[in-house]
Every structure is written in C-alpha cells, then in structure tokens.
C-alpha atoms as a PDB file:
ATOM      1  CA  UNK A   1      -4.544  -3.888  26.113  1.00  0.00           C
ATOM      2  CA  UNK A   2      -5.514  -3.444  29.833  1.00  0.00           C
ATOM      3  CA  UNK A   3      -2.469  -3.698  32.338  1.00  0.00           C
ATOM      4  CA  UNK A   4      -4.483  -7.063  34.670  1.00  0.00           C
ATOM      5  CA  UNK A   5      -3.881  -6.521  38.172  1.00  0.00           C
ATOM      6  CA  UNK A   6      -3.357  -9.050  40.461  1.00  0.00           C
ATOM      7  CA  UNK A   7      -6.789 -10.388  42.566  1.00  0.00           C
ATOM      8  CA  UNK A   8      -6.731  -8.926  46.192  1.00  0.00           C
ATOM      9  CA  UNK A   9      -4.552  -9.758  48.843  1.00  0.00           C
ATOM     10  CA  UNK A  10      -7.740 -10.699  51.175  1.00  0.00           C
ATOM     11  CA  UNK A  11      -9.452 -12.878  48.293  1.00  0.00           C
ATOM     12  CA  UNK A  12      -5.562 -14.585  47.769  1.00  0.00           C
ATOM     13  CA  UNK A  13      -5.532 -15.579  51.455  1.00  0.00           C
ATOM     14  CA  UNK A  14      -9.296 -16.825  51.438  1.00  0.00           C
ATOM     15  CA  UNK A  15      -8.428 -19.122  48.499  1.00  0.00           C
ATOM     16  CA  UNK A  16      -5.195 -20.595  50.012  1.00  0.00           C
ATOM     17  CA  UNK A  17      -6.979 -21.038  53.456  1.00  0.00           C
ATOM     18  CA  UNK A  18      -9.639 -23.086  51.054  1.00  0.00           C
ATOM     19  CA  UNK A  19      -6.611 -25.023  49.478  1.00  0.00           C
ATOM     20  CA  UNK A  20      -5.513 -25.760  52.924  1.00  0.00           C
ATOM     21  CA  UNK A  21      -8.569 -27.201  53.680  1.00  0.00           C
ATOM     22  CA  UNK A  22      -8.171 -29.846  50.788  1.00  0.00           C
ATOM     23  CA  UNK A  23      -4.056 -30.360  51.029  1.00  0.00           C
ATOM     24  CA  UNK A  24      -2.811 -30.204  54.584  1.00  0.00           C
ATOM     25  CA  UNK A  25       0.510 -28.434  54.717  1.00  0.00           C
ATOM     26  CA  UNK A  26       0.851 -27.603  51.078  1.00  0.00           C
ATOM     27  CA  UNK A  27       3.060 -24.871  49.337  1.00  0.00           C
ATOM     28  CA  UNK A  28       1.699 -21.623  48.876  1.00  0.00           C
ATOM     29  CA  UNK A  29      -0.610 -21.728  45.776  1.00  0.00           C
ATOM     30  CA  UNK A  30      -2.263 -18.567  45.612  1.00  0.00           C
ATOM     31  CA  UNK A  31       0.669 -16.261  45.692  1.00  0.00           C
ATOM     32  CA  UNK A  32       0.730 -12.209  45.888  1.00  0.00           C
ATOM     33  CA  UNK A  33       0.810 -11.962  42.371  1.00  0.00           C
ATOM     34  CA  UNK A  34      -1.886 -14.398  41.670  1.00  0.00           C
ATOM     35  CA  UNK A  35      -4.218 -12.860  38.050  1.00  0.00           C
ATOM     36  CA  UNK A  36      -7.307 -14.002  36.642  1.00  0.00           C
ATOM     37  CA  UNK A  37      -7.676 -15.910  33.666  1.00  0.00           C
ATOM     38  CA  UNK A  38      -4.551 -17.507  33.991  1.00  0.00           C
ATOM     39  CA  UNK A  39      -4.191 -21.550  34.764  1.00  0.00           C
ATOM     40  CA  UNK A  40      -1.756 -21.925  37.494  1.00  0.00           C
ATOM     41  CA  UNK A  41      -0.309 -25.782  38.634  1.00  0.00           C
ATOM     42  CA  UNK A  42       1.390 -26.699  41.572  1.00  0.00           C
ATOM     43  CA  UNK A  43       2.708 -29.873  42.321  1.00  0.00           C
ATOM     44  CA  UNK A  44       3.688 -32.251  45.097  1.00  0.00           C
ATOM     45  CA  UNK A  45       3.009 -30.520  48.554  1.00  0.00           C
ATOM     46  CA  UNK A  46       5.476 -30.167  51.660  1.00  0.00           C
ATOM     47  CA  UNK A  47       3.730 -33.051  53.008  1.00  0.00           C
ATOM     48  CA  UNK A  48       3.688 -35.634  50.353  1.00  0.00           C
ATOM     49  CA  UNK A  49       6.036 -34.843  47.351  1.00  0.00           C
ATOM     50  CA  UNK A  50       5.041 -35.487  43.844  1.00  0.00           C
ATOM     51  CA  UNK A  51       1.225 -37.531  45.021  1.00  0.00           C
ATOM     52  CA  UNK A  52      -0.584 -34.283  44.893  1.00  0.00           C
ATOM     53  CA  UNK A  53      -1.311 -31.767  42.162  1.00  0.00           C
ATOM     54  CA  UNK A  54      -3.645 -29.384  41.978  1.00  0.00           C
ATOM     55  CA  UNK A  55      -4.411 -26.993  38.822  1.00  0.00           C
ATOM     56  CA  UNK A  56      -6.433 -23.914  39.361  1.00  0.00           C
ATOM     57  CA  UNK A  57      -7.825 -21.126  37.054  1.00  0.00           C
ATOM     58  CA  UNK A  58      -9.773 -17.625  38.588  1.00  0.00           C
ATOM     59  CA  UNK A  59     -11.945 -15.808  36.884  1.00  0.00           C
ATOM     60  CA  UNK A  60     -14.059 -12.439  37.920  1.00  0.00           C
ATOM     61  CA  UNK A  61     -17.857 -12.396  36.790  1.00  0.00           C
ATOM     62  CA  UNK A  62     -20.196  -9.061  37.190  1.00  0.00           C
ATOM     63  CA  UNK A  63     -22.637 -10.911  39.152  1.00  0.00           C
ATOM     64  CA  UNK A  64     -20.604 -13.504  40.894  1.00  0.00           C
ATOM     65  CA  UNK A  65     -17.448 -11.786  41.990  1.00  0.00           C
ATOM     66  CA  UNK A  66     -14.065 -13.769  41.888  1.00  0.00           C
ATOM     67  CA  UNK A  67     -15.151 -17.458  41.079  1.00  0.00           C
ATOM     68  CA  UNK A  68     -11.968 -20.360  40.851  1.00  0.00           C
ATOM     69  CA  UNK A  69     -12.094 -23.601  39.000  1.00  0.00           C
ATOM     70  CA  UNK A  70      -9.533 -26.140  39.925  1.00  0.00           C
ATOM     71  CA  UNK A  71      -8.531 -29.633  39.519  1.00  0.00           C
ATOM     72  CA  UNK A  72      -7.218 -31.588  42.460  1.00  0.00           C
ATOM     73  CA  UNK A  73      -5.695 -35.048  42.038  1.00  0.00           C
ATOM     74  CA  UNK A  74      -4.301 -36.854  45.162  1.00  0.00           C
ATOM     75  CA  UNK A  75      -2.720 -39.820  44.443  1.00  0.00           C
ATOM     76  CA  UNK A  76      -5.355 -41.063  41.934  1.00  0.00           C
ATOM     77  CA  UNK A  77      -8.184 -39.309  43.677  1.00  0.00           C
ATOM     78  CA  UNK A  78      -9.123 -36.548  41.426  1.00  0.00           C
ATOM     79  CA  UNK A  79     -11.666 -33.773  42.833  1.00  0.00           C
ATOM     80  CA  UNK A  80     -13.007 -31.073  39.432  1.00  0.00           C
ATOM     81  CA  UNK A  81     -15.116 -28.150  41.683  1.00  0.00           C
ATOM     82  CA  UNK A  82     -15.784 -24.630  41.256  1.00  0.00           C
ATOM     83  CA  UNK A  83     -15.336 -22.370  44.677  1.00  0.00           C
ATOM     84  CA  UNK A  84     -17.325 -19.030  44.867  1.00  0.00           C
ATOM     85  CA  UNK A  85     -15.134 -16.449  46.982  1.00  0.00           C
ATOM     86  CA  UNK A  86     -18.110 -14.467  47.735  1.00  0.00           C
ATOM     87  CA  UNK A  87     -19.928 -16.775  49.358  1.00  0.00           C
ATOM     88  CA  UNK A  88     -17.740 -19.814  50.616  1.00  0.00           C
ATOM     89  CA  UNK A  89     -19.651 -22.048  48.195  1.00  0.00           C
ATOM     90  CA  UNK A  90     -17.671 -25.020  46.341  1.00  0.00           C
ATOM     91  CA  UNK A  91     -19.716 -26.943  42.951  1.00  0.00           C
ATOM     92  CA  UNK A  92     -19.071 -30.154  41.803  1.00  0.00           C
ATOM     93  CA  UNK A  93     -18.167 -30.339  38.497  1.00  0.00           C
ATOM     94  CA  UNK A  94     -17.609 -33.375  36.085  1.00  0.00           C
ATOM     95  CA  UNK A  95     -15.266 -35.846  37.317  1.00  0.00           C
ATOM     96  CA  UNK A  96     -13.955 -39.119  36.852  1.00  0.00           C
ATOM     97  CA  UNK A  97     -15.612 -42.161  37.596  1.00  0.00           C
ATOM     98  CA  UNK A  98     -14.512 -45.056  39.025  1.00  0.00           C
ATOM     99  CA  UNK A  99     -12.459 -43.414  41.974  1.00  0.00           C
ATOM    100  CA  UNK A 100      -9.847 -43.715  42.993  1.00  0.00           C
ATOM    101  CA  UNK A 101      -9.643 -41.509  39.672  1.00  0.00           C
ATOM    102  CA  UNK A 102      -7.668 -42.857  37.059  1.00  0.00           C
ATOM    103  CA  UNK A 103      -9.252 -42.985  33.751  1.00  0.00           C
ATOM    104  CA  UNK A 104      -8.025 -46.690  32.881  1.00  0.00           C
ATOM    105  CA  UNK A 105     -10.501 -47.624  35.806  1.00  0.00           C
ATOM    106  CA  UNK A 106     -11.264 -51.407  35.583  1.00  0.00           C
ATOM    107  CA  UNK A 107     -12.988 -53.825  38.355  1.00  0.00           C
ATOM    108  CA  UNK A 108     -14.016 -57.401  38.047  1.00  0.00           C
ATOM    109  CA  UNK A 109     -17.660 -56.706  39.260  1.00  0.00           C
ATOM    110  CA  UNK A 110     -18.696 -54.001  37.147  1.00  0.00           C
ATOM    111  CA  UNK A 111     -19.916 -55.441  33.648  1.00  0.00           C
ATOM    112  CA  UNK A 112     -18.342 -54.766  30.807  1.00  0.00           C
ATOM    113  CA  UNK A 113     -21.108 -52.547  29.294  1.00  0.00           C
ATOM    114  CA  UNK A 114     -20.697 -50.682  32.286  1.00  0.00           C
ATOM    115  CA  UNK A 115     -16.690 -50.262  32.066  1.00  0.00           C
ATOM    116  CA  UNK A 116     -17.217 -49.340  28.788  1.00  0.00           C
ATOM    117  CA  UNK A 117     -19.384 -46.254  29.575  1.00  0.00           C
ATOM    118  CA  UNK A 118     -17.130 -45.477  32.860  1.00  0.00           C
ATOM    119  CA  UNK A 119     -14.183 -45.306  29.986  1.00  0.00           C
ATOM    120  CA  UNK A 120     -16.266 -43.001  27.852  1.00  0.00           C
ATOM    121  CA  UNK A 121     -17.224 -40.663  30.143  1.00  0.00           C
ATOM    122  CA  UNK A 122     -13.641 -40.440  31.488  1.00  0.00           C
ATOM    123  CA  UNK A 123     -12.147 -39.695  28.205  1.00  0.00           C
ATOM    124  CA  UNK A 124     -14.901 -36.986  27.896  1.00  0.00           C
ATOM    125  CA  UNK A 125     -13.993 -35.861  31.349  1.00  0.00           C
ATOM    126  CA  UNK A 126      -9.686 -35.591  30.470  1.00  0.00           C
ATOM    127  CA  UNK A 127     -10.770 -34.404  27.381  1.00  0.00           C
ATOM    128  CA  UNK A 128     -12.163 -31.272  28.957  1.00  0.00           C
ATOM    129  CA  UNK A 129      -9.583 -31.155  31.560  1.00  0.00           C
ATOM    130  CA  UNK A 130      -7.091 -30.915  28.682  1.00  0.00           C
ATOM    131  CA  UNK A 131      -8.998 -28.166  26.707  1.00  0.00           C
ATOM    132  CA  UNK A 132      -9.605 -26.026  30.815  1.00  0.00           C
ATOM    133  CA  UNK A 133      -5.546 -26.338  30.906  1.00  0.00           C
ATOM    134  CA  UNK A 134      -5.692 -28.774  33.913  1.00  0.00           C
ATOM    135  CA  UNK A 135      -4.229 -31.521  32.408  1.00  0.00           C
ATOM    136  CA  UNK A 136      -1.559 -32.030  29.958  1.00  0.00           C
ATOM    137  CA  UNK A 137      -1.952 -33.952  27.162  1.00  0.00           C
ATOM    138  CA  UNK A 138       0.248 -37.167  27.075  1.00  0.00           C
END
C-alpha cells in the first residue's frame, strides 16, 4: 500500500484562507497534516461555539489538481459546494431546500404537494450527505 502524503503546505493555507472566507474566525481546519480521501469535521468555531460545522473531504484528480467537497451548516443554513484549488472556483452542489436548511422544512404558504416534494428531495439530499461522510446518521 502507498505511504499518502499529506497535500501541500501552500494548497493547506489556500483552503483555510477559503474556509475563512465562509466562517469568520474559525479553528484551523486544514491542518499540516491534512490527506486526501479522508472526511475531516470540525465543529463549533472560536466565534460561535457549537452553531457551525463544517465537513470536508479532498481529493486529487489528473486533470483537475486538488479538488475539496465540503458541507457547511451554520445554524440551520447548510451550504454542499465543491472548491477547485487550481483555479479559485467553488460549484454548487445539491442542497437542501427550504433554507434555512433543516430537512423537516415546513411553511404555511407552500402547498402541501409542494412540502411534500421539498421533504423528498431533502431526504435524497441527507441521504447522500450520509453516504459522502458529511453527516451522521441519527
């Protein structure tokens, strides 16, 4: 089995100063010894204990370079993306509907035909959270 190195130092710092961007005055996240393929979790932040967690996984493609999926919830406001290292780009990915994020998402003026899809497509959405490591199941 191949010995996994830790990704670069410079790549680390670019990915926390991205993190940054999204939780003001968090705790280090992307430490030294920070590997691919590996789901790491951090919650609370310096801040704001315990209203913030984030869940993040990096991966290295051929083509791509070092590409990291994460999961960002901030008190019920929930944020699935995909940031490109190489260049600065962030992708939406499938997210909950109905912010502020919660999957039991209910409002009076959204029919019920319509809550009912918004609750499908949520359980879809933890669902693959759950399988990506981001979330635990309950």
């Amino acid at each position: 089995m191949e010995d996994k190195k830790p990704i670069p130092k410079k790549l680390a710092a670019q990915l926390q100063e991205h993190f940054d961007q999204l939780i003001p005055r968090n705790l280090f996240l992307v430490k030294q010894n920070t590997y691919t393929d590996r789901v790491y979790r951090v919650a609370g932040s310096t801040a704001i204990k315990n209203n913030i967690t984030i869940a993040f996984k990096i991966e290295e493609d051929d083509s791509l370079g070092y590409v990291c999926e994460y999961f960002l919830d901030a008190n019920g406001y929930t944020e699935h993306r995909r940031y490109f290292l190489a260049t600065d780009e962030v992708e939406l990915l499938e997210n909950y509907e109905g912010q502020f994020g919660d999957a039991a998402y209910e409002d009076e003026d959204v029919s019920y035909e319509e809550q009912m899809r918004i609750i499908k497509h949520n359980k879809k959405v933890r669902d693959l959270l759950i399988k990506k490591g981001f979330v635990k199941k309950k």
